[in-house]
Structures are given as structure tokens and as C-alpha cells.
C-alpha atoms as a PDB file:
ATOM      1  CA  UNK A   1       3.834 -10.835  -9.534  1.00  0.00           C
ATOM      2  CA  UNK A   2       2.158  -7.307 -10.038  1.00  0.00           C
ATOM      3  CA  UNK A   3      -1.401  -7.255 -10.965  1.00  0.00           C
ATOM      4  CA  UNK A   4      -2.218  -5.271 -14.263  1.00  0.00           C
ATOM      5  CA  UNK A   5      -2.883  -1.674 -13.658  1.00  0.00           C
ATOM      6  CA  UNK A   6      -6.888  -0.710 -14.693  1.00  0.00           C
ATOM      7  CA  UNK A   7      -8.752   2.385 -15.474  1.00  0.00           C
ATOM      8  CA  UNK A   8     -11.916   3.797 -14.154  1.00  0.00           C
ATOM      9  CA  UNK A   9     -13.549   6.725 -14.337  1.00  0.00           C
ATOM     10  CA  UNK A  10     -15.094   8.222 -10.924  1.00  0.00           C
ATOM     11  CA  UNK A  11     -15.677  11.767  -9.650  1.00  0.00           C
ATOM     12  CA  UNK A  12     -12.636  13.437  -7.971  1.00  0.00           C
ATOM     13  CA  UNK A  13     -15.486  13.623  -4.907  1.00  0.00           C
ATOM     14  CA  UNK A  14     -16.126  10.351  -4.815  1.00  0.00           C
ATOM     15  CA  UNK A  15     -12.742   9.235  -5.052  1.00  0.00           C
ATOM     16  CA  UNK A  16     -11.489  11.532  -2.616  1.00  0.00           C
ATOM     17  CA  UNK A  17     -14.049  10.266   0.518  1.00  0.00           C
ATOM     18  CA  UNK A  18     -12.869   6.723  -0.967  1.00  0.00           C
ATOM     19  CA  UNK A  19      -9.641   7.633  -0.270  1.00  0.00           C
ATOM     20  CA  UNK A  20      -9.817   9.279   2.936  1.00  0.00           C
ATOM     21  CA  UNK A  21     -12.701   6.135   4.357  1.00  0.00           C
ATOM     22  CA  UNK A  22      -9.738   3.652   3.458  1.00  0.00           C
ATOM     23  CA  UNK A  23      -7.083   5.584   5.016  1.00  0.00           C
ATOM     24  CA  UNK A  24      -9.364   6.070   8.302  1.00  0.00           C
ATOM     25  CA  UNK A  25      -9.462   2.194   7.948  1.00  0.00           C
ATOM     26  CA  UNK A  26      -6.272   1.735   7.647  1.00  0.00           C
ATOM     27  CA  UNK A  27      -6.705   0.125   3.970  1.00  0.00           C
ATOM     28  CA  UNK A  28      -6.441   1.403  -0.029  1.00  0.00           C
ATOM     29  CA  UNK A  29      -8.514   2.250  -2.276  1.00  0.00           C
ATOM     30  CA  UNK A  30      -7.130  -0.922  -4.758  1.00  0.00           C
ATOM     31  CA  UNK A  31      -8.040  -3.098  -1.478  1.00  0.00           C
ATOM     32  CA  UNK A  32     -11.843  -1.650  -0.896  1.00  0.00           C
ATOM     33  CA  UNK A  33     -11.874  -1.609  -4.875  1.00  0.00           C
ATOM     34  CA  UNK A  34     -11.000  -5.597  -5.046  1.00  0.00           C
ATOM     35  CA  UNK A  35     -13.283  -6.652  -2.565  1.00  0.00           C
ATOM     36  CA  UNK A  36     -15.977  -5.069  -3.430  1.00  0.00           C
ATOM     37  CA  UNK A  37     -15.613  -6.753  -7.089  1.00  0.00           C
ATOM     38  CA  UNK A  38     -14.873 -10.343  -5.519  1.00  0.00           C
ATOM     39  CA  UNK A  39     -17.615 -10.024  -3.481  1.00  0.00           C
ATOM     40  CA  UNK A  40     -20.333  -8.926  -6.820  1.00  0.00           C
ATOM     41  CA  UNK A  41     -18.792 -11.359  -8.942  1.00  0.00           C
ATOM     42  CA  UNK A  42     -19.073 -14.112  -5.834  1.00  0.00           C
ATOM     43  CA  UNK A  43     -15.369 -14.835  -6.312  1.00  0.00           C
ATOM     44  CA  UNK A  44     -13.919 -14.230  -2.999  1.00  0.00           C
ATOM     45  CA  UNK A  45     -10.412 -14.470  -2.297  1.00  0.00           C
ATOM     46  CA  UNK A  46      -8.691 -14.057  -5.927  1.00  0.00           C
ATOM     47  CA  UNK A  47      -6.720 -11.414  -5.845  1.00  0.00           C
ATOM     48  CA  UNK A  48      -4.136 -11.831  -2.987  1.00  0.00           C
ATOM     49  CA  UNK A  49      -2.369  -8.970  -1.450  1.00  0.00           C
ATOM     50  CA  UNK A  50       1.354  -8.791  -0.583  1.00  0.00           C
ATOM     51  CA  UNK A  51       1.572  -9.925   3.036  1.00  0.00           C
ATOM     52  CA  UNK A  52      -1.345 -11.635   2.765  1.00  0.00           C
ATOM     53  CA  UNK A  53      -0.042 -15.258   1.194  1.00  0.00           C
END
């Protein structure tokens, strides 16, 4: 099942070096962008990838 797409607003800079950082890492933005929020909300593991069942 998809996930529902969101909206935020962020500078073209900053979402550029987010971009290339998660490519260098071999991740996605979406992926850097979920973990971050399950880790500030304390609610790890919601969200799970395709792949990663």
C-alpha cells in the first residue's frame, strides 16, 4: 500500500545537499525524511519501506 504523498516547504539549497547526502548514502530523501520524524516523535519503526517487511 502507498503511503500518502505530503508537502513541505524547504529551500531548493537545503533540499538539494539533502538530496545529494542521501544519494552519497545510498538512501532518499523520503527515507532520511521518515526517520528523522520517527525518531522526534519516539515512534520508531512505523513507516516500513518496500523491501524492508
Amino acid at each position: 500500500m502507498a503511503t500518502p504523498l505530503r508537502n513541505i516547504r524547504v529551500s531548493d539549497e537545503l533540499w538539494q545537499a539533502a538530496q545529494a547526502k542521501a544519494a552519497q548514502d545510498g538512501t532518499t530523501v523520503t527515507r532520511v525524511i521518515v526517520e528523522a520524524l520517527e525518531a522526534y516523535t519516539g515512534a520508531d519503526k512505523i513507516h516500513v519501506f518496500p523491501g524492508n517487511r
